[in-house]
N, C-alpha and C. Protein backbone atom coordinates (compact mmCIF):
# COMPACT_ATOMS: atom_id res chain seq x y z
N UNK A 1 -6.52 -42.46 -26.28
CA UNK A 1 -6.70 -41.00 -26.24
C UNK A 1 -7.54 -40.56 -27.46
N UNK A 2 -8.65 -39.71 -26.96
CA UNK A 2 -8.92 -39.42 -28.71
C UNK A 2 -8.69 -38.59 -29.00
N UNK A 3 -8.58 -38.84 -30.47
CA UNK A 3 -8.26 -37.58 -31.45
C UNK A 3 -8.60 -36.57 -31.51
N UNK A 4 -8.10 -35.55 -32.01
CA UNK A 4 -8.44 -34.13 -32.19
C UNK A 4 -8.36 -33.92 -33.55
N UNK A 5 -8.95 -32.53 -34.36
CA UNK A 5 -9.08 -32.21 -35.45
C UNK A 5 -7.57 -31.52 -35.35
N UNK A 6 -6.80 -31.11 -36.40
CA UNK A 6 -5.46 -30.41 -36.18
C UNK A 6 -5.47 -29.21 -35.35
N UNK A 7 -6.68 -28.87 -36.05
CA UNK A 7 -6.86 -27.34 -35.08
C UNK A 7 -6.85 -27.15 -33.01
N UNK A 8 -7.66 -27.79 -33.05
CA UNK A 8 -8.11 -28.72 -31.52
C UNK A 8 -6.69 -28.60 -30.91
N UNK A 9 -6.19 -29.57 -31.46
CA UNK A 9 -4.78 -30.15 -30.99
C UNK A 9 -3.72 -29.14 -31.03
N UNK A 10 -3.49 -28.20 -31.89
CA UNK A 10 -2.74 -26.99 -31.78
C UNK A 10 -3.05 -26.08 -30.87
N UNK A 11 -4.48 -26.28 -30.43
CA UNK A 11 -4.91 -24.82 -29.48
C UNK A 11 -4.67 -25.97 -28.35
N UNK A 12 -4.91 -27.27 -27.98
CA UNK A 12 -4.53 -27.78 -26.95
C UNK A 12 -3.15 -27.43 -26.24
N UNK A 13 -1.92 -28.13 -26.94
CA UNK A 13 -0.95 -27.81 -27.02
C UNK A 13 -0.72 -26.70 -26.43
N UNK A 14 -1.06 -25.55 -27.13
CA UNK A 14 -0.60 -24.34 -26.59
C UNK A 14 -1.08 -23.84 -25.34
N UNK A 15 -2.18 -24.25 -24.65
CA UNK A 15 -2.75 -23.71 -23.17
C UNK A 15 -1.90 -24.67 -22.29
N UNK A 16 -1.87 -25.90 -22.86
CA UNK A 16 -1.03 -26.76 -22.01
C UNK A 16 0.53 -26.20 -21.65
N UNK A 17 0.65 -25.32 -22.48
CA UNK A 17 2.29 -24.77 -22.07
C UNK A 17 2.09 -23.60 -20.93
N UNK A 18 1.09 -23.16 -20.76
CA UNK A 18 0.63 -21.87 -19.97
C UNK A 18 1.19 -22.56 -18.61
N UNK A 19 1.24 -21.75 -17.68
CA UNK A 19 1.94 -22.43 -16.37
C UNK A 19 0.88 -22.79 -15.42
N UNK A 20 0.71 -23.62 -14.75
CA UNK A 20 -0.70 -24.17 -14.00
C UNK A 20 -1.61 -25.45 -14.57
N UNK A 21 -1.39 -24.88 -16.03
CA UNK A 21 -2.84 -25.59 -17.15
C UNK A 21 -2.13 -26.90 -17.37
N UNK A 22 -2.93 -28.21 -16.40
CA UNK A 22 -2.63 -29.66 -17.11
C UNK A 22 -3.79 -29.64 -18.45
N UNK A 23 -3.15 -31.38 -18.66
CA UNK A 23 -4.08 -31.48 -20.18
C UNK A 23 -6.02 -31.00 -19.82
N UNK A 24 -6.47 -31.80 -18.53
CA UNK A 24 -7.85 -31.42 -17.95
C UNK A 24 -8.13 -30.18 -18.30
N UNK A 25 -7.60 -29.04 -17.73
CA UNK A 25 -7.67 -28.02 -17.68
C UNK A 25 -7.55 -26.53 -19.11
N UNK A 26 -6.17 -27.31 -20.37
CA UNK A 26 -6.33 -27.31 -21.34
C UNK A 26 -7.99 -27.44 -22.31
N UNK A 27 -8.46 -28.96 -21.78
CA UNK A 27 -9.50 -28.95 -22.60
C UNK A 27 -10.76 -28.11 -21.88
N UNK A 28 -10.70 -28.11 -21.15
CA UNK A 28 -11.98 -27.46 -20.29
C UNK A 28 -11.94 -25.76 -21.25
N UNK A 29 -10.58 -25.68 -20.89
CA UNK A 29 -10.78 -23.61 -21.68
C UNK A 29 -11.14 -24.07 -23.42
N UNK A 30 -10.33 -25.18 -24.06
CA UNK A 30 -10.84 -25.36 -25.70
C UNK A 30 -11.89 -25.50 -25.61
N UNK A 31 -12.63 -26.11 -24.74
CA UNK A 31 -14.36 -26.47 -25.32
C UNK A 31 -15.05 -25.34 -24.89
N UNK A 32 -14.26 -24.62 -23.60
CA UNK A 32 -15.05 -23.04 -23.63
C UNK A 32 -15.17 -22.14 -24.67
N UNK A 33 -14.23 -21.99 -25.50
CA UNK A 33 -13.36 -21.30 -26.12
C UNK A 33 -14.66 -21.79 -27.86
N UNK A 34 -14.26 -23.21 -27.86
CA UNK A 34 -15.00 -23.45 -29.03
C UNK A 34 -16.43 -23.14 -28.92
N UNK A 35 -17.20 -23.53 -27.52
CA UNK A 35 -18.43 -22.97 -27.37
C UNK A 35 -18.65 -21.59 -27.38
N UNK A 36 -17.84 -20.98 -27.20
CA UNK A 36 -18.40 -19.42 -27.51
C UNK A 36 -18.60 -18.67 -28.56
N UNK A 37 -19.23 -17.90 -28.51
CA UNK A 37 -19.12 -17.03 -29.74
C UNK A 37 -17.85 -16.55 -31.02
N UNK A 38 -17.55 -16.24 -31.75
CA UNK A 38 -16.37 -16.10 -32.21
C UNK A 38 -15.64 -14.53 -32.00
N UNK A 39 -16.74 -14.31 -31.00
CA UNK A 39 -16.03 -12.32 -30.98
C UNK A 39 -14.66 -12.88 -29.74
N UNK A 40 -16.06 -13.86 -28.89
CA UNK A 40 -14.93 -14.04 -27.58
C UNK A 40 -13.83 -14.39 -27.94
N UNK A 41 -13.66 -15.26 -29.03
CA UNK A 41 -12.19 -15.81 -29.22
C UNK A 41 -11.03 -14.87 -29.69
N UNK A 42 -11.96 -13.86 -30.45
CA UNK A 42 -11.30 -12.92 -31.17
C UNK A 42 -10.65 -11.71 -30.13
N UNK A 43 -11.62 -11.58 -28.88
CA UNK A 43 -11.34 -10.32 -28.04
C UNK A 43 -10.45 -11.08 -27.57
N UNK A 44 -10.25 -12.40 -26.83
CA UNK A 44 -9.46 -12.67 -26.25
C UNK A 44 -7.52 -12.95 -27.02
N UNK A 45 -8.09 -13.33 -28.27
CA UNK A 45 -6.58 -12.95 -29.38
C UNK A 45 -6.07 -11.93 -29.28
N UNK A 46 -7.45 -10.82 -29.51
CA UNK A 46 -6.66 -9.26 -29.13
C UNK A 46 -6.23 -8.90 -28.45
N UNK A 47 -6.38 -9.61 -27.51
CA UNK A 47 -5.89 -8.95 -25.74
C UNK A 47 -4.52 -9.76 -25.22
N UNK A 48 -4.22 -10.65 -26.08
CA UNK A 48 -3.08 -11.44 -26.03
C UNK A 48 -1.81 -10.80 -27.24
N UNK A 49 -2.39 -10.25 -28.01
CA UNK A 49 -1.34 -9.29 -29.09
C UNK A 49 -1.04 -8.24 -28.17
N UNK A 50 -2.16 -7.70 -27.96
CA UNK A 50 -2.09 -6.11 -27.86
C UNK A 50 -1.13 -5.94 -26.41
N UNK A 51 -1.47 -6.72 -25.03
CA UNK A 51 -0.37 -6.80 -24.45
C UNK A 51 1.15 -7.51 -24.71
N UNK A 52 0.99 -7.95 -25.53
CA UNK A 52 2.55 -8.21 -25.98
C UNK A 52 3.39 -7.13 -26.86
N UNK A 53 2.24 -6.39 -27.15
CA UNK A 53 2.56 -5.39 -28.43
C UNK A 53 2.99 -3.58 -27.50
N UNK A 54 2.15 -3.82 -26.38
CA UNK A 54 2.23 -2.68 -25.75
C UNK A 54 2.83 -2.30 -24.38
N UNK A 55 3.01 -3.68 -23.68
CA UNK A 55 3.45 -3.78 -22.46
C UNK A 55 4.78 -4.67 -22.44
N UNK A 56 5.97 -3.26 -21.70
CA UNK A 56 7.65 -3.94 -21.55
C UNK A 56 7.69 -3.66 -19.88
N UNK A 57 9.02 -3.51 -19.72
CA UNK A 57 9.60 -3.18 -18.52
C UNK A 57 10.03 -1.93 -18.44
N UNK A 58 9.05 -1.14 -17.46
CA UNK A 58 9.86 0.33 -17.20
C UNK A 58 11.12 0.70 -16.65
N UNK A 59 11.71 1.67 -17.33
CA UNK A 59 13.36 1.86 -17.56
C UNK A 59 14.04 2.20 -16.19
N UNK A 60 12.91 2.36 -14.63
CA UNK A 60 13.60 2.40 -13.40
C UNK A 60 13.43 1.19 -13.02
N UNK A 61 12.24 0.75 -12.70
CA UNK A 61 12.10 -0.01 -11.45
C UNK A 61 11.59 -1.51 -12.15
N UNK A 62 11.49 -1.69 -13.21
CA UNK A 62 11.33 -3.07 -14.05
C UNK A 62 10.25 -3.38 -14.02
N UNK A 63 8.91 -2.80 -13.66
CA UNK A 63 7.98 -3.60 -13.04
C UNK A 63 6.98 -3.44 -14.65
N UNK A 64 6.02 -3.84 -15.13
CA UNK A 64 5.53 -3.71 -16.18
C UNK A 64 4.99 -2.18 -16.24
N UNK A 65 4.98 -2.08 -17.57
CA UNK A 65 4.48 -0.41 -17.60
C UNK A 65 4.02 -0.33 -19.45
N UNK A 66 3.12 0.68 -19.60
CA UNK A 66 2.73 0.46 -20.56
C UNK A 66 3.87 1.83 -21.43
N UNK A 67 4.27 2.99 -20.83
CA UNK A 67 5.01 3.99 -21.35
C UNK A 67 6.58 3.91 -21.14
N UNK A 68 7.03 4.73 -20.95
CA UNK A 68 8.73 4.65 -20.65
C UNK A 68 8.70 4.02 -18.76
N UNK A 69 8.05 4.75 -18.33
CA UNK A 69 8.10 4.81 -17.13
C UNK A 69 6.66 4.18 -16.15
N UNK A 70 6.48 2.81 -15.65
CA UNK A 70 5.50 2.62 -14.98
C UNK A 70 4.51 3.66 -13.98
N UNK A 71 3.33 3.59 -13.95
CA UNK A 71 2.77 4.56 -13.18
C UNK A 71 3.30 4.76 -11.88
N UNK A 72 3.79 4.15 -11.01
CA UNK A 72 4.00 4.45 -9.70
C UNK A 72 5.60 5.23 -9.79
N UNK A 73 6.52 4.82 -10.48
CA UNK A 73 7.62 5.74 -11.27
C UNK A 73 7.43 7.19 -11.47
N UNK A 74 6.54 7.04 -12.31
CA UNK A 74 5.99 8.14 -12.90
C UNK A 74 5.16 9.11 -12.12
N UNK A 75 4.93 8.56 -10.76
CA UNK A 75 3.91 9.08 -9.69
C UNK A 75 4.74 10.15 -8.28
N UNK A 76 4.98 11.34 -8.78
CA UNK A 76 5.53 12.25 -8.53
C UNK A 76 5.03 12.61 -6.84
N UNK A 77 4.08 11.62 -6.22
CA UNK A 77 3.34 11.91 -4.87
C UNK A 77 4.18 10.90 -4.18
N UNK A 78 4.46 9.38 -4.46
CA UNK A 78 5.10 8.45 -4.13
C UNK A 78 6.89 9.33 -3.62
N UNK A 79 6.96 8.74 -2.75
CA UNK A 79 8.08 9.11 -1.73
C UNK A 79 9.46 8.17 -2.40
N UNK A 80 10.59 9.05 -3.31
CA UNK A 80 11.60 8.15 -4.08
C UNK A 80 12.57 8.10 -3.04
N UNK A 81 12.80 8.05 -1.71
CA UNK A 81 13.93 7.80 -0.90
C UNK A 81 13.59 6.53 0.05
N UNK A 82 12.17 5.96 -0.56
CA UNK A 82 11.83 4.39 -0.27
C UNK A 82 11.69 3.40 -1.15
N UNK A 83 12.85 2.34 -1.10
CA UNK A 83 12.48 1.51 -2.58
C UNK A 83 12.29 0.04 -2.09
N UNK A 84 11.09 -0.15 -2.15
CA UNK A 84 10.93 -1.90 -1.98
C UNK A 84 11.62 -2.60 -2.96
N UNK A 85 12.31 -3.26 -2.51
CA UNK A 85 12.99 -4.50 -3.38
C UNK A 85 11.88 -5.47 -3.74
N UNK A 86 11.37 -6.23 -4.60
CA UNK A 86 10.32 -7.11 -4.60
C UNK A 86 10.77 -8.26 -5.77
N UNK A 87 10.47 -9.64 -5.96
CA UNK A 87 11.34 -10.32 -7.15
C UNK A 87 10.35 -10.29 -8.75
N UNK A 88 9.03 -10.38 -8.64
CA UNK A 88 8.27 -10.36 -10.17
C UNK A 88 6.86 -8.87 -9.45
N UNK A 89 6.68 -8.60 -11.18
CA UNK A 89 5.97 -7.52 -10.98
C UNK A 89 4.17 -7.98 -10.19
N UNK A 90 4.22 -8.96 -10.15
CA UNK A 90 2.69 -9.79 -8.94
C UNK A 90 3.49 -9.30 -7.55
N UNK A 91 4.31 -9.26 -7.23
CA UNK A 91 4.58 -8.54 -5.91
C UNK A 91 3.85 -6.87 -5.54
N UNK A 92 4.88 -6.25 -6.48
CA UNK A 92 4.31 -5.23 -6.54
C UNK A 92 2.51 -4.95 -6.27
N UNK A 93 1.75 -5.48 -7.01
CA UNK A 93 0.39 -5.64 -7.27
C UNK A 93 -0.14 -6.01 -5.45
N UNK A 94 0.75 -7.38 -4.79
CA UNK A 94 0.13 -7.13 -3.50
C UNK A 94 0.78 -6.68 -2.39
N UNK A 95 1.42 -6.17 -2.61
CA UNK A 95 2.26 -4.65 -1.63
C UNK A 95 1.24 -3.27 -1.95
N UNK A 96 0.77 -3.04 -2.96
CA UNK A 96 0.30 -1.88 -3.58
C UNK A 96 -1.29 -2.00 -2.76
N UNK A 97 -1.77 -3.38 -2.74
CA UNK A 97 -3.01 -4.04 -2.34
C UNK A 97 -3.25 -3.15 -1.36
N UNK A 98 -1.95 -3.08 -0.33
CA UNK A 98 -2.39 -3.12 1.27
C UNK A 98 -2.44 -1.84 1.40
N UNK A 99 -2.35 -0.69 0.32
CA UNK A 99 -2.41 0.81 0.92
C UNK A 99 -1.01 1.16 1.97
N UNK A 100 -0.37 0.26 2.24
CA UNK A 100 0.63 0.77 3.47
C UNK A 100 1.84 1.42 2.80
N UNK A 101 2.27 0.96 1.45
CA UNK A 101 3.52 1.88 1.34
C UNK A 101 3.45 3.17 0.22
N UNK A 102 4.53 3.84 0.61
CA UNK A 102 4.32 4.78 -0.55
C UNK A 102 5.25 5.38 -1.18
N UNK A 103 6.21 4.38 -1.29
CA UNK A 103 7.54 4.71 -2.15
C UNK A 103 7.40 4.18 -2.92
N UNK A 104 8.54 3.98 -3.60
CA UNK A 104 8.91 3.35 -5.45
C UNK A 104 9.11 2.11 -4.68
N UNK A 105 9.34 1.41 -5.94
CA UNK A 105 9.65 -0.14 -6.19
C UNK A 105 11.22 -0.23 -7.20
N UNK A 106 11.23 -1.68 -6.63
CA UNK A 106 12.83 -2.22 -7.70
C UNK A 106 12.39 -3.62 -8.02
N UNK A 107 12.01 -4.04 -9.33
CA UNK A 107 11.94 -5.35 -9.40
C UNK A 107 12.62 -6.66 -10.11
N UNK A 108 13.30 -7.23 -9.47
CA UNK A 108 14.21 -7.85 -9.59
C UNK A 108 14.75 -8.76 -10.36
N UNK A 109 13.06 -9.25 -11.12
CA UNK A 109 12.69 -10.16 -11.92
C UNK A 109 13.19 -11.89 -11.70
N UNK A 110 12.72 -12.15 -10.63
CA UNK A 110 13.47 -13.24 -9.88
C UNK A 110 14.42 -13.36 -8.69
N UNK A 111 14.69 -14.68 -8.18
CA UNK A 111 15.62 -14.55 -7.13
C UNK A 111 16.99 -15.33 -7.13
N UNK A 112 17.75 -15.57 -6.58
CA UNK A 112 18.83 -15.84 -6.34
C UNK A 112 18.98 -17.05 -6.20
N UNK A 113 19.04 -18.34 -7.08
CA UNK A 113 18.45 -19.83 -7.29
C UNK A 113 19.89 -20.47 -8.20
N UNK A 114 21.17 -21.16 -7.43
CA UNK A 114 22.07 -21.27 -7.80
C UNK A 114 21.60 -22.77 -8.62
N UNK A 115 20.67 -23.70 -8.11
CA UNK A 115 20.15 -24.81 -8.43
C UNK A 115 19.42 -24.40 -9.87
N UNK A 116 18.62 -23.40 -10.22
CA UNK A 116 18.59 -23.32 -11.78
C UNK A 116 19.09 -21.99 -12.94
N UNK A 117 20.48 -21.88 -12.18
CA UNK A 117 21.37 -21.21 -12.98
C UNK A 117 20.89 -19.35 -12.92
N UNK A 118 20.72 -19.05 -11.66
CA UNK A 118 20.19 -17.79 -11.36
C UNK A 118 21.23 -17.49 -10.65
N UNK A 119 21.78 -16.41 -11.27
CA UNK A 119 23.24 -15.64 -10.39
C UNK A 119 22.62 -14.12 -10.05
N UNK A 120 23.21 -13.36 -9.39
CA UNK A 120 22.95 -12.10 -9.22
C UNK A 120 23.10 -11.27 -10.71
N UNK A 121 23.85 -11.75 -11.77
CA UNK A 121 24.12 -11.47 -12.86
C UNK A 121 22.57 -11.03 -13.73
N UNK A 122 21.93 -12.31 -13.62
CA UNK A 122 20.78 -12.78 -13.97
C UNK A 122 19.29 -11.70 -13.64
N UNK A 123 19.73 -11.09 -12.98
CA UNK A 123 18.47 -9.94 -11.88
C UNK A 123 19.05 -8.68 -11.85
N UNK A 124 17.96 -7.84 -11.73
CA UNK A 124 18.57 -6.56 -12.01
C UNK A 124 18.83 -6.01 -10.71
N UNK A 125 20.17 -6.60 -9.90
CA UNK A 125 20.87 -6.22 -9.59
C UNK A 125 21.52 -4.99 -9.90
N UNK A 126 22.26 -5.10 -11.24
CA UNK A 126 23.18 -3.80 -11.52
C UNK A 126 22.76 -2.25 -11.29
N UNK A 127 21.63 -2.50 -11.85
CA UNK A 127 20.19 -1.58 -11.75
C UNK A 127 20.41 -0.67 -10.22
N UNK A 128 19.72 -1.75 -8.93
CA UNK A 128 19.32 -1.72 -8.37
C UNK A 128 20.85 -0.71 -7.58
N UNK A 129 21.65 -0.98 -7.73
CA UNK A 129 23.31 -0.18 -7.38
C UNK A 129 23.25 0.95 -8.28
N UNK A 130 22.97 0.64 -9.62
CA UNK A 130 23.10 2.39 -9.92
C UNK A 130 22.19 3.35 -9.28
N UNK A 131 20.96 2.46 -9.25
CA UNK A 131 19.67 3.61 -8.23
C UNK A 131 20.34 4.30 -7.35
N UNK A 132 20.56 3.54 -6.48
CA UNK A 132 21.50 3.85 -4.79
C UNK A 132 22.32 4.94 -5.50
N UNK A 133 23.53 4.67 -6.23
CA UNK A 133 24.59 5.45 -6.62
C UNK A 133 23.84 6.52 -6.92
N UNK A 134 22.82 7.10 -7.56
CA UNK A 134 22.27 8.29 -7.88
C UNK A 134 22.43 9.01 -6.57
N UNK A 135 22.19 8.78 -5.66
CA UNK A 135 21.89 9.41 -4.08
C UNK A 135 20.33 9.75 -4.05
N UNK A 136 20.08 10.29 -2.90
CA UNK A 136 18.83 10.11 -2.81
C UNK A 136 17.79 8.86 -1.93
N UNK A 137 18.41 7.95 -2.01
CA UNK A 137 17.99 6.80 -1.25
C UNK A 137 18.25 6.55 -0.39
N UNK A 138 17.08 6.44 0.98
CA UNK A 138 17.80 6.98 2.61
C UNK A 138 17.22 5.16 2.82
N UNK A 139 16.20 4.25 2.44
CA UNK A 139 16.34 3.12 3.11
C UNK A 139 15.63 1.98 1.88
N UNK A 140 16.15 0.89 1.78
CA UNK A 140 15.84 -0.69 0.89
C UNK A 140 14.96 -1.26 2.16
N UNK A 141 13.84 -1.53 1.66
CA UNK A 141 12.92 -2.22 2.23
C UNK A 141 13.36 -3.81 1.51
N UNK A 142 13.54 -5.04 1.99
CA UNK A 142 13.63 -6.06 0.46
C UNK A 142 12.43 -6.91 1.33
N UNK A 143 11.52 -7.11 0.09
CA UNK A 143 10.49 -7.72 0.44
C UNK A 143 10.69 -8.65 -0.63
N UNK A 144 11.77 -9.71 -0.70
CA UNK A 144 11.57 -11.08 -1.30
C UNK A 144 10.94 -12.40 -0.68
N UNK A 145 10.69 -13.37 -1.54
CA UNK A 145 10.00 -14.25 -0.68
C UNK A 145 10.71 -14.63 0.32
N UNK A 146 10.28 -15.28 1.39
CA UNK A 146 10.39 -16.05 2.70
C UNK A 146 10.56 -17.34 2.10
N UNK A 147 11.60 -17.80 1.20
CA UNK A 147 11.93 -18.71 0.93
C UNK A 147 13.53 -18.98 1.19
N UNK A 148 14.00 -20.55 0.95
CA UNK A 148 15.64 -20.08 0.82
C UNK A 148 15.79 -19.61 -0.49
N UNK A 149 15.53 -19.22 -1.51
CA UNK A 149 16.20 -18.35 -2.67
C UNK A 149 16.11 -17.16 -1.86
N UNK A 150 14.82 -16.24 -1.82
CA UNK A 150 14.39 -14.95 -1.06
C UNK A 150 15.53 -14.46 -0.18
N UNK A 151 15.64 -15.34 0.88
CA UNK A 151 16.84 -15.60 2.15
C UNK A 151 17.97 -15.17 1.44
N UNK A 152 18.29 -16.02 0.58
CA UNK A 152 19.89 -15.67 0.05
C UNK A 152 19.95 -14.42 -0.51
N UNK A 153 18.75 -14.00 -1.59
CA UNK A 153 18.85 -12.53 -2.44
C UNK A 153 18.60 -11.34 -1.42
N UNK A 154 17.96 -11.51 -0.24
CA UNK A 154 17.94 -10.36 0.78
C UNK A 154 19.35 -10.23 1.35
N UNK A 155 20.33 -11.26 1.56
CA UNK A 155 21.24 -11.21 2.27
C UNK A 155 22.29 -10.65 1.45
N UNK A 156 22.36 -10.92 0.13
CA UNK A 156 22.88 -10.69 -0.80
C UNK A 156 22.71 -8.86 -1.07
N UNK A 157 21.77 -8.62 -1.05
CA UNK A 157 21.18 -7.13 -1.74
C UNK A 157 21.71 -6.64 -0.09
N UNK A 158 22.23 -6.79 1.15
CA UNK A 158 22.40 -6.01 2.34
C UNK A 158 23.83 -6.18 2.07
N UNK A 159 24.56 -6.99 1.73
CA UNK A 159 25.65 -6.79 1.86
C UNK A 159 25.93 -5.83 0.90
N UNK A 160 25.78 -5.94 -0.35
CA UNK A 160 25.98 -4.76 -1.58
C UNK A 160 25.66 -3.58 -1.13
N UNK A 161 24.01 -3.18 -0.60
CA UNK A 161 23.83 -1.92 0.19
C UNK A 161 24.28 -1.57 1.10
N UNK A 162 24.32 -1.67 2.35
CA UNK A 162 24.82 -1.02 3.29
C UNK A 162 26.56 -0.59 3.37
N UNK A 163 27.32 -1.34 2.34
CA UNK A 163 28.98 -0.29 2.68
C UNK A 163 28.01 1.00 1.47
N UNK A 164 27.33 1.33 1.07
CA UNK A 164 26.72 2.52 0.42
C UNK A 164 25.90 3.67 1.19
N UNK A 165 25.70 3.40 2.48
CA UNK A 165 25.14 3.90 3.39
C UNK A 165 24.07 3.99 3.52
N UNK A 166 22.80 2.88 2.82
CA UNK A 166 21.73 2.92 2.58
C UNK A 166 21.10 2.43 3.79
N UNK A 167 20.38 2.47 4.67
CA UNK A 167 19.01 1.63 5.88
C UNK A 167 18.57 0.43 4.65
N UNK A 168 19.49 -0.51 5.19
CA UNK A 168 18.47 -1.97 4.92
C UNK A 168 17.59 -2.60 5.65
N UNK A 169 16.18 -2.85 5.58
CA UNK A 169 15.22 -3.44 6.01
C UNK A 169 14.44 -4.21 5.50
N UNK A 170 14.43 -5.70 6.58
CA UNK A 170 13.47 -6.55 5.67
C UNK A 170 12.17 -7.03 5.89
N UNK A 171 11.26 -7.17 5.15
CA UNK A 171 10.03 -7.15 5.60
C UNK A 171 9.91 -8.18 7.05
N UNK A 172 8.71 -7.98 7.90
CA UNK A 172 8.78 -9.12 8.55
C UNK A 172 8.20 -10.50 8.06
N UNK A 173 8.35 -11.77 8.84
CA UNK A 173 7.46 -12.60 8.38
C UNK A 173 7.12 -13.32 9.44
N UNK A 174 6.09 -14.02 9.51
CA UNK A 174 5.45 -14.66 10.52
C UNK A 174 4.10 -15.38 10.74
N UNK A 175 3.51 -15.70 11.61
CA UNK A 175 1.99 -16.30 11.47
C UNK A 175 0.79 -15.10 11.03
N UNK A 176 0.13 -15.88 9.77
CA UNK A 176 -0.66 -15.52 9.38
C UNK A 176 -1.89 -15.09 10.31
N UNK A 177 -2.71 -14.19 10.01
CA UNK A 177 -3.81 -13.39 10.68
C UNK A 177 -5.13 -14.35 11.06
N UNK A 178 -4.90 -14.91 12.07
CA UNK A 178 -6.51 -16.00 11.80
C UNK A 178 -6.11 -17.29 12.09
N UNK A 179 -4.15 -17.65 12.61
CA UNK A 179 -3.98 -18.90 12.42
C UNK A 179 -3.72 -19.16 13.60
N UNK A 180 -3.66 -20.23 13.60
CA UNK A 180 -3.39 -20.91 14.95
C UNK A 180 -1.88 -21.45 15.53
N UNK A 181 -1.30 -20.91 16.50
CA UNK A 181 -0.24 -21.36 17.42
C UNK A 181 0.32 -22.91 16.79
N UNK A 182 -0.45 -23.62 17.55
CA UNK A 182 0.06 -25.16 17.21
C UNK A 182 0.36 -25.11 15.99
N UNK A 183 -0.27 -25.12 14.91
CA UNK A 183 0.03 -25.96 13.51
C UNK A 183 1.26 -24.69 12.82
N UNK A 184 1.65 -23.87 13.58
CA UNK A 184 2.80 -22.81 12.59
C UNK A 184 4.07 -24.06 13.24
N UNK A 185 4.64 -23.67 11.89
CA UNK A 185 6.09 -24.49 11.86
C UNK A 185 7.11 -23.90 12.57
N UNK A 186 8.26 -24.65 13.51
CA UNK A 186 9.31 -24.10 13.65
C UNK A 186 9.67 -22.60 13.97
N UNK A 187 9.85 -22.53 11.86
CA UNK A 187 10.69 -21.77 11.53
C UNK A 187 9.88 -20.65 11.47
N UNK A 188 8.75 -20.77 11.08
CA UNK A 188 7.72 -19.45 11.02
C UNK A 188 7.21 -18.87 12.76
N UNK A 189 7.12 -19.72 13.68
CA UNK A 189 7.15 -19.73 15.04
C UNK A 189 8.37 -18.34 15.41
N UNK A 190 9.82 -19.20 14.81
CA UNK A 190 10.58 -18.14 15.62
C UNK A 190 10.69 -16.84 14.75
N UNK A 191 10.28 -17.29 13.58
CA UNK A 191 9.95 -15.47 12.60
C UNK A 191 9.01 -14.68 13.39
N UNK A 192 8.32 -14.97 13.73
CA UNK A 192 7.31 -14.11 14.64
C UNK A 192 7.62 -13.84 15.95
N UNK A 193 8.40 -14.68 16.91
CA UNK A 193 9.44 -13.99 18.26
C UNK A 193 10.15 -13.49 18.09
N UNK A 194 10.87 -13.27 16.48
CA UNK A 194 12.14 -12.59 16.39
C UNK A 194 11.01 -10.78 15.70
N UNK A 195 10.83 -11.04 15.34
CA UNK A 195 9.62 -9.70 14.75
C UNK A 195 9.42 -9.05 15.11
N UNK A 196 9.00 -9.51 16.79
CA UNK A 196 7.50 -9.22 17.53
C UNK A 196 8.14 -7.44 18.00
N UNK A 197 7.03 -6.98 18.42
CA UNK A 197 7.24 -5.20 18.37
C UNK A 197 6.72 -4.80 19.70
N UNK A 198 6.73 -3.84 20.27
CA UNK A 198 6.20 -3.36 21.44
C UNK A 198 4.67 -2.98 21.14
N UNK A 199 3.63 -3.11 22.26
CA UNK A 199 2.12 -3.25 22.38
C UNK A 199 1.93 -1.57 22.89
């Protein structure tokens, strides 16, 4: 393996912890990084403080926000008697994508994963019950993944809601736009007969 100067090897190290980035991929951004100018390195330091320095979790719906209250929170046009359930704030971002909804959000910050020590404890659950308890909330959309964690935290978040009198609804799921019959699995097969809607 060859060596690195200390410096090298410290900035290696650290991209390598980033989630995605093997060692390849590590060196590819250092030698970008070293080839550039020194503003780039510098804007890009700044932009790594300054969101750590300026961006938490807004005090309703968890999703990142730069003030007390995330913009769509804070967005007095958005309809608050619709709350998508969603598990990290990248949900939000492609729900928001599609133009289709226009209520608030609840974000959960994960899902329901007994295999690496994720309890309902763990997610803002508690949260998500005091919302309801406010009144005001006529239906829970839960748009968690289509995974088995997702599976369990939707089933989980209906049983808690509905003795509250809330409309639980869960997103649909099914074959993608463009795909083909044969190669959908199974389970995604009968997500889409169980779905399917009137023409």
């Amino acid at each position: 393996m060859a060596m690195y100067a200390p410096p090298i090897a410290r900035l290696l190290d650290e991209l390598e912890r980033l989630p995605g980035i093997g060692p390849k991929s590590a060196q590819r951004l250092a030698y970008y990084i070293l080839r550039s100018d020194a503003e780039v390195a510098e804007r890009l330091a700044q932009a790594l403080v300054e969101v750590k320095r300026s961006i938490h979790f807004c005090s309703q719906c968890f999703n990142f926000a730069e003030g007390e209250l995330c913009e769509i929170c804070a967005d007095v046009k958005r309809d608050p008697s619709v709350i998508c359930v969603v598990e990290e704030p990248r949900d939000v971002v492609a729900i928001e994508r599609t133009g289709e909804f226009h209520g608030r959000y609840h974000v959960l910050q994960g899902a329901i994963s007994p295999i690496d020590g994720i309890g309902p404890d763990q997610l803002r659950m508690r949260e998500l019950i005091e919302r309801i308890g406010t009144g005001g909330i006529e239906e829970l959309i839960v748009a968690t993944n289509p995974n088995v964690e997702g599976e369990t935290t939707a089933l989980y978040i209906a049983r808690l809601a509905k003795p509250l009198g809330v409309r639980v609804t869960r997103i649909a799921s099914g074959l993608p736009v463009g795909g083909d019959l044969e190669y959908a699995d199974e389970v995604t097969l009968g997500r889409a007969l169980e779905a399917r809607r009137e023409m």
